[in-house]
Protein backbone atom coordinates (compact mmCIF):
# COMPACT_ATOMS: atom_id res chain seq x y z
CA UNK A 1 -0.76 -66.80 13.96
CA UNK A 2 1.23 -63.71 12.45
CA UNK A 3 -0.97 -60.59 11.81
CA UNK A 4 0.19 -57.71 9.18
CA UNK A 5 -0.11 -54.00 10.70
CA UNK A 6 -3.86 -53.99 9.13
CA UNK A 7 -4.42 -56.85 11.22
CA UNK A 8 -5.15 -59.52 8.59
CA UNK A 9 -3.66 -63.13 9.61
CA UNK A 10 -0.83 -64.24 7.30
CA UNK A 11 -2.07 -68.10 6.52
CA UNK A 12 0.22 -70.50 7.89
CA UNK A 13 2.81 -71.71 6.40
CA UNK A 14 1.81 -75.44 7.21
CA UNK A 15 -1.27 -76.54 7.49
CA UNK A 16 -3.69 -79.99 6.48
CA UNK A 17 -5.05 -78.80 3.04
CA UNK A 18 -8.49 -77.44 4.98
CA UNK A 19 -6.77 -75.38 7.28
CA UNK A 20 -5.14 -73.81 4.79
CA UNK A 21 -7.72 -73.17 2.08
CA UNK A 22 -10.20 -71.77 4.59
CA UNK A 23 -7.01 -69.06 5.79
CA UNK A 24 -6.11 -68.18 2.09
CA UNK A 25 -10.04 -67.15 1.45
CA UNK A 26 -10.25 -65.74 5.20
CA UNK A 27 -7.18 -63.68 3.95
CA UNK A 28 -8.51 -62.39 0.96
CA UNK A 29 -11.80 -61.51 2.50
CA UNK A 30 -10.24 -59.45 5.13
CA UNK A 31 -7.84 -58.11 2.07
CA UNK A 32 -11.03 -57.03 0.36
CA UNK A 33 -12.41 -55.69 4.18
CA UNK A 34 -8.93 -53.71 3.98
CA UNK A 35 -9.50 -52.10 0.75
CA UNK A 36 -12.93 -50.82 1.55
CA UNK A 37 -12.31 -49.50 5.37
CA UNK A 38 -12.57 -46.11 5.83
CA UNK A 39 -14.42 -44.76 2.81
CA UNK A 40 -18.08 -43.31 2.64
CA UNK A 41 -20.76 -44.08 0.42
CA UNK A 42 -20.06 -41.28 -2.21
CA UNK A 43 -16.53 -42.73 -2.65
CA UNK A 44 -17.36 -46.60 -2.71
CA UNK A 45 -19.96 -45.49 -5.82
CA UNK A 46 -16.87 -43.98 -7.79
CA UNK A 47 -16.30 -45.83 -10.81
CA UNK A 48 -12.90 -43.94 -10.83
CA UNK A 49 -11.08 -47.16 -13.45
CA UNK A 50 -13.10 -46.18 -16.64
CA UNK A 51 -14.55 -47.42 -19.02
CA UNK A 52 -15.31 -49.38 -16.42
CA UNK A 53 -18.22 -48.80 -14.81
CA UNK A 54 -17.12 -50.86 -11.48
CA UNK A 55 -17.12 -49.68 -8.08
CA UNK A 56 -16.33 -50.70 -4.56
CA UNK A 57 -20.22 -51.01 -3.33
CA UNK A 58 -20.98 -53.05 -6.82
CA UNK A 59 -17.82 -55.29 -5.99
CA UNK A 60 -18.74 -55.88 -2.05
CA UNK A 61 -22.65 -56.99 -3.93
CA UNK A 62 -20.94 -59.16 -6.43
CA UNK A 63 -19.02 -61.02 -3.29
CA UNK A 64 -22.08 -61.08 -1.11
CA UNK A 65 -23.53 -62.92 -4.20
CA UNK A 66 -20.29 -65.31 -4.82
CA UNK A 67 -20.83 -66.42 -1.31
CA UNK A 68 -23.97 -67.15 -1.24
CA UNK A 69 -23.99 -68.50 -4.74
CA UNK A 70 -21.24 -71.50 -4.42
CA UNK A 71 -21.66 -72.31 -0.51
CA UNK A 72 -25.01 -71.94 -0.08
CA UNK A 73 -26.64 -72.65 -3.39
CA UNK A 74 -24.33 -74.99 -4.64
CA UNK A 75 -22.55 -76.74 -1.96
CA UNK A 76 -25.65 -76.75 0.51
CA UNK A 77 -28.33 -76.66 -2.04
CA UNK A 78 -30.35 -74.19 -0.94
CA UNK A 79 -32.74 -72.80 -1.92
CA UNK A 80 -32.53 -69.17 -1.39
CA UNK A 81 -32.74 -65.81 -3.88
CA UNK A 82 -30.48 -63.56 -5.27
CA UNK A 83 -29.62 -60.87 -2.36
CA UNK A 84 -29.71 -57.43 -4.57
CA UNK A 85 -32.70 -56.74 -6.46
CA UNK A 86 -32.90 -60.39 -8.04
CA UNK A 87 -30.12 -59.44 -9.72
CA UNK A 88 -27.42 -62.77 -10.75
CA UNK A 89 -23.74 -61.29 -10.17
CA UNK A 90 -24.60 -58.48 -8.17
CA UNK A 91 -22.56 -55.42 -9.54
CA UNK A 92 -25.41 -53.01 -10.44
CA UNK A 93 -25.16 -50.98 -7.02
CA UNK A 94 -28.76 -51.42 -5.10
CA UNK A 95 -28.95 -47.58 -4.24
CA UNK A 96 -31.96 -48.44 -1.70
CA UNK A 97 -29.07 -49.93 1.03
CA UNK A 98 -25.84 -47.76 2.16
CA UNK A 99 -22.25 -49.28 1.90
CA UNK A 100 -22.34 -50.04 5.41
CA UNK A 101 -25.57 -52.04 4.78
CA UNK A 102 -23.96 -54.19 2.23
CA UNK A 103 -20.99 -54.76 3.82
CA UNK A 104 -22.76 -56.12 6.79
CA UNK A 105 -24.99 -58.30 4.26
CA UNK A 106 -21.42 -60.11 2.70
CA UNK A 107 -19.97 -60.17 6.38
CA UNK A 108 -23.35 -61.97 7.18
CA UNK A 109 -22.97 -64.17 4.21
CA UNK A 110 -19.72 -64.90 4.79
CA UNK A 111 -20.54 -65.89 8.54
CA UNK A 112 -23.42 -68.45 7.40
CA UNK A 113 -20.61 -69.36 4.81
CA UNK A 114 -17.83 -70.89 7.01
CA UNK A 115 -20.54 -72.40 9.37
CA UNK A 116 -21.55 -74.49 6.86
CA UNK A 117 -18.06 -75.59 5.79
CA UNK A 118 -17.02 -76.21 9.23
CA UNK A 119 -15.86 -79.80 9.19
CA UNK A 120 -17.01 -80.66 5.97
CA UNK A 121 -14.51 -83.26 3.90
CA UNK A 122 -13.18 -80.90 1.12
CA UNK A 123 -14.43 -84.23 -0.97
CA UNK A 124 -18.25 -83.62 -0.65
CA UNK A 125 -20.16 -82.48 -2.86
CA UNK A 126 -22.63 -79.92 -3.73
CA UNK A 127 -24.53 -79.82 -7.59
CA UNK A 128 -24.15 -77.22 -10.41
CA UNK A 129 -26.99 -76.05 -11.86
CA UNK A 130 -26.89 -77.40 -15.99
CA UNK A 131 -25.83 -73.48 -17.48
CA UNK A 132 -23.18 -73.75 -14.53
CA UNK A 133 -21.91 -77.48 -15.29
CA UNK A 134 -21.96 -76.44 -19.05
CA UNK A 135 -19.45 -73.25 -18.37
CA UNK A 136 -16.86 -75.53 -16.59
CA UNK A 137 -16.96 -78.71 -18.50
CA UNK A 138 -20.39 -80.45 -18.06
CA UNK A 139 -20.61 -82.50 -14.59
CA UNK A 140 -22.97 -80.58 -12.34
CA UNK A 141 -21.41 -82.30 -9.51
CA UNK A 142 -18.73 -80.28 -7.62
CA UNK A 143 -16.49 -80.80 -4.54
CA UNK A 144 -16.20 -78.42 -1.66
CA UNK A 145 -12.36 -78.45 -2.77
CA UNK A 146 -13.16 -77.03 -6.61
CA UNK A 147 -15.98 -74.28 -4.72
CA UNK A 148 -13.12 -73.06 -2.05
CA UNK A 149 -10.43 -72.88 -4.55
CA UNK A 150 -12.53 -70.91 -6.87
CA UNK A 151 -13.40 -68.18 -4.36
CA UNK A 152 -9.98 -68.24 -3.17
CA UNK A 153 -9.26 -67.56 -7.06
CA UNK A 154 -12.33 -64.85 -7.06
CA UNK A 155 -11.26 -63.26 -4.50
CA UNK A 156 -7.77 -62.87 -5.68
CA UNK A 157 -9.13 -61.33 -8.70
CA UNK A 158 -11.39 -59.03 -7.77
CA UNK A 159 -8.82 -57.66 -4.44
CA UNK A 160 -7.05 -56.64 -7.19
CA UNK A 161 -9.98 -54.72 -8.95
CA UNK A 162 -10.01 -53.16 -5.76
CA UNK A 163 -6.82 -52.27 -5.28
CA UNK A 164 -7.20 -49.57 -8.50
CA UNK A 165 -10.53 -48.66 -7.27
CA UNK A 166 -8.86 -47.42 -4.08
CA UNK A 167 -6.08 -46.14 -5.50
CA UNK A 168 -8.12 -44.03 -8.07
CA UNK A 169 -10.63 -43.18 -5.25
CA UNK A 170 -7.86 -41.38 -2.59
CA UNK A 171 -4.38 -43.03 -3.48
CA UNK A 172 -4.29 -45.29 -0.70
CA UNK A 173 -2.01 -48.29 -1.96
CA UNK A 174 -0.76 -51.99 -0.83
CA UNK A 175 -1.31 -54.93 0.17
């Protein structure tokens, strides 16, 4: 598999449809990995983008909680609480942990994350909660397909929330 100089894997260019969904999310979560490396806490707290009051250590949070939120709760149906401070999305910063701390908390959700997908059918299905089902169009159930696509789609989004946090933080740019 081709790596870029950061050393993120470039998803292949053929693939069966799991393969490649499960590289497109592993790329943006080392993308995300990327834009974070190398800062300390006082800089991943800058909410440099105003009047936004987002920062990288809220963003890392709110990913930890996407994670846990559509493959664990939803797909698995788990059981299990909200990781910072009960909180549902994740973005108020939980000033009790550092950034390292968090990090490791989404690398650990993402690890518990692609065990549990590991061989699944993309056609399974996992059960929205009824203020979930209502949001996106009623049926609370939800294939492992729809869940991957939408972090893939998360992901995307926020990387590129990131990518003016960094910027605005020390004017590190790219990819």
């Amino acid at each position: 598999m081709t790596t870029l100089p950061d050393g993120r894997r470039i998803p292949p260019l053929t693939a069966d449809e799991p393969a490649m969904l499960a590289s497109w999310l592993d790329m943006h979560r080392a993308t995300l990995a990327v834009k974070c490396a190398g800062l300390d806490d006082e800089q991943t707290l800058r909410t440099p983008v105003e009047p936004s009051a987002l920062s990288l250590f809220g963003l890392v949070q709110h990913l930890a909680e996407v994670e846990r939120n559509w493959i664990q709760r939803v797909f698995a149906r788990r059981d299990v609480p909200w990781i910072f401070a009960g909180e549902r999305g994740g973005f108020t910063v939980d000033r009790s942990r550092t950034f390292t701390e968090v990090v490791a908390v989404w690398e650990r959700e993402v690890a518990v994350n692609r065990e549990i997908c590991a061989g699944r059918s993309l056609d399974e299905t996992g059960r929205l909660g009824p203020e979930e089902a209502a949001v996106v169009g009623g049926d609370e159930s939800v294939s492992l397909r729809w869940i991957l696509i939408h972090l893939i789609e998360e992901y995307a989004r926020h990387n590129g929330h990131a990518d003016l946090l960094r910027e605005r933080i020390d004017g590190v740019t790219g990819a």
